[in-house]
Protein backbone atom coordinates (compact mmCIF):
# COMPACT_ATOMS: atom_id res chain seq x y z
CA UNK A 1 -5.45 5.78 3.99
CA UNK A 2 -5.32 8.82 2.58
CA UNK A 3 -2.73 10.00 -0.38
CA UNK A 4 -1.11 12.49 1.97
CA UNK A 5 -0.75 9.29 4.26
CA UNK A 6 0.85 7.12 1.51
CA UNK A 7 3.18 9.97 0.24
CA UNK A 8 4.59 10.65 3.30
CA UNK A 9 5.32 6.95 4.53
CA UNK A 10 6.83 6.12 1.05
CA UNK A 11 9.29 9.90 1.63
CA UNK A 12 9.75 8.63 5.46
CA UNK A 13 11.20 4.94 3.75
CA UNK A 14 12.87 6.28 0.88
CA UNK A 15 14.78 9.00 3.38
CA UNK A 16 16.03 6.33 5.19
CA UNK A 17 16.99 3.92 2.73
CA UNK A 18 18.21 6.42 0.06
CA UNK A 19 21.99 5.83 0.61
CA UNK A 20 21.75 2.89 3.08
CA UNK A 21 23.36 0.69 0.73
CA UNK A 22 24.89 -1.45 3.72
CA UNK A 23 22.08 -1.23 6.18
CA UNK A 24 20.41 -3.86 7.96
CA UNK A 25 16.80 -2.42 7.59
CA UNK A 26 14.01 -3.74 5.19
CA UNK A 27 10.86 -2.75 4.20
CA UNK A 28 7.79 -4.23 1.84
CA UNK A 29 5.20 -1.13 1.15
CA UNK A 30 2.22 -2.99 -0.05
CA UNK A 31 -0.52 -1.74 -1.82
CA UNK A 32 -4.30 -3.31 -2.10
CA UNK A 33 -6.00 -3.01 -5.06
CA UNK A 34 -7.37 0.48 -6.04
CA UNK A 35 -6.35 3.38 -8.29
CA UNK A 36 -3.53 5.63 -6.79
CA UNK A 37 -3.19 8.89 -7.81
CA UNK A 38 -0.56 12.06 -7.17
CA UNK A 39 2.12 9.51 -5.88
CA UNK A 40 5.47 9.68 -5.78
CA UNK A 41 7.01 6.99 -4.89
CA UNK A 42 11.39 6.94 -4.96
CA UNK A 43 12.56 3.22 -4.04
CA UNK A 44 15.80 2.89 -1.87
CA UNK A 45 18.01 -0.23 -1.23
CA UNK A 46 16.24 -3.15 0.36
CA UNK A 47 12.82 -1.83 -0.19
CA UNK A 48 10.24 -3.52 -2.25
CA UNK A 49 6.84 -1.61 -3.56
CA UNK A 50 4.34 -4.70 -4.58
CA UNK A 51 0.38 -4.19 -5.48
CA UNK A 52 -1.41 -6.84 -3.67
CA UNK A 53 -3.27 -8.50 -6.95
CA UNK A 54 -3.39 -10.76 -9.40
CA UNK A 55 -2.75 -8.85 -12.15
CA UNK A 56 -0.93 -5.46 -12.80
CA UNK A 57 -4.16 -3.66 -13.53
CA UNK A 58 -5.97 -4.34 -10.58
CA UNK A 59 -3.61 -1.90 -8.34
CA UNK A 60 -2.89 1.44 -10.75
CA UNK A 61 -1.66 4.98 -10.07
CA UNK A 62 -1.57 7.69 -12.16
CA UNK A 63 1.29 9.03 -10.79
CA UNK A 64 4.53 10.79 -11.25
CA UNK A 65 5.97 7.60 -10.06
CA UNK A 66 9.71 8.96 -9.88
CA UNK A 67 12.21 6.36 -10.42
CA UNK A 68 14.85 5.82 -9.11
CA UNK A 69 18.21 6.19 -10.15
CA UNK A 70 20.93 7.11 -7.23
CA UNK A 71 20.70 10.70 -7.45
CA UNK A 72 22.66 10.73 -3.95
CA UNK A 73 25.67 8.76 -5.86
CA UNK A 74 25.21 11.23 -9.07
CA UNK A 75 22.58 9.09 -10.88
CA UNK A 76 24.57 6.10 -11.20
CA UNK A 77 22.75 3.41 -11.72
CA UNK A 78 25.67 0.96 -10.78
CA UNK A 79 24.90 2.32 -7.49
CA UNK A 80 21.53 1.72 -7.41
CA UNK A 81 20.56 -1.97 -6.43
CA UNK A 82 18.93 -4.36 -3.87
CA UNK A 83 15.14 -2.63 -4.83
CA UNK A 84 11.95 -4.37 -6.56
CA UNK A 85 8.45 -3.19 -7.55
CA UNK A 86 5.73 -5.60 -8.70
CA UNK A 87 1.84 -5.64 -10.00
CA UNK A 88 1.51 -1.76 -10.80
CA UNK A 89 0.11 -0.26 -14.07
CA UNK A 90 1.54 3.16 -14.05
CA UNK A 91 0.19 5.82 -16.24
CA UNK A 92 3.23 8.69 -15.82
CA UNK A 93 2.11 12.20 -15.69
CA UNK A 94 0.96 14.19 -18.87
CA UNK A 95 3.99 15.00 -21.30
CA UNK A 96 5.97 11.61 -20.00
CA UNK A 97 6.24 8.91 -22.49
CA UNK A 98 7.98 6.37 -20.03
CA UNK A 99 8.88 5.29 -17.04
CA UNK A 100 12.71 5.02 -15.48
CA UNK A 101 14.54 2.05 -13.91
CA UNK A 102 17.64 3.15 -14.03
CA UNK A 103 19.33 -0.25 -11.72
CA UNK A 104 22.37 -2.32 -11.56
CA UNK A 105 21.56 -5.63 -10.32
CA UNK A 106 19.27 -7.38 -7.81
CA UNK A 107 16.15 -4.96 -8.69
CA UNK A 108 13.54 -6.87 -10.51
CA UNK A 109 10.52 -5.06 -11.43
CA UNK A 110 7.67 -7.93 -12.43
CA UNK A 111 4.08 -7.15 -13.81
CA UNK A 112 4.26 -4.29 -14.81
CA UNK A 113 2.67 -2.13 -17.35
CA UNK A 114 2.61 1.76 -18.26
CA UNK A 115 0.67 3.50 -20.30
CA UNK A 116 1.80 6.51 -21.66
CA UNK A 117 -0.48 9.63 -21.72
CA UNK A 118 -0.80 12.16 -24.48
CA UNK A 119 1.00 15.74 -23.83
């Protein structure tokens, strides 16, 4: 699948889960392992982005992976809840030292790692 593919079914999810904090519908975006790169991928309620692997490095972007605070609710992060991402390494774009997770509650993000990039 292409990265034009990806992108736009992780912006099809995310517009439709954004602000559905009390919606009935779920999704699990799963990724096998490979590198990943020019993502962007925003995380609404009740969806869960997992790499299909062992261990974190074995599924990797090096992407602005954008996370996900609720912008729609003014960034607050009390807002922001029922989420999860597992088994990534992330290396944010150049002039990024980290990666956000701005959550509440009932968003665990497991096996992770990112690497930080020089500016």
């Amino acid at each position: 699948m292409s990265t034009a593919s990806i992108q736009s079914q992780l912006d099809t999810v995310f517009s439709q889960q954004e602000t559905n904090q009390f919606g009935t519908q779920r999704y699990e975006l799963m990724f096998k392992p490979g590198s990943y790169s020019g993502l962007n991928a925003n995380i609404g309620f009740y969806t869960s982005i997992a790499g299909l692997v062992a261990t974190p490095t074995t599924s990797s972007s090096t992407a602005a992976t954008s996370l996900w605070n609720a912008g729609w609710f003014g960034g607050a992060p009390p807002r922001t809840f029922w989420r999860s991402t597992e088994n990534f390494s992330v290396t944010p774009p150049a002039g990024t030292a980290y990666e956000r997770w701005a959550v509440a509650q009932a968003a665990p993000m497991a096996g992770w790692t990112s690497t930080p990039t020089s500016a």
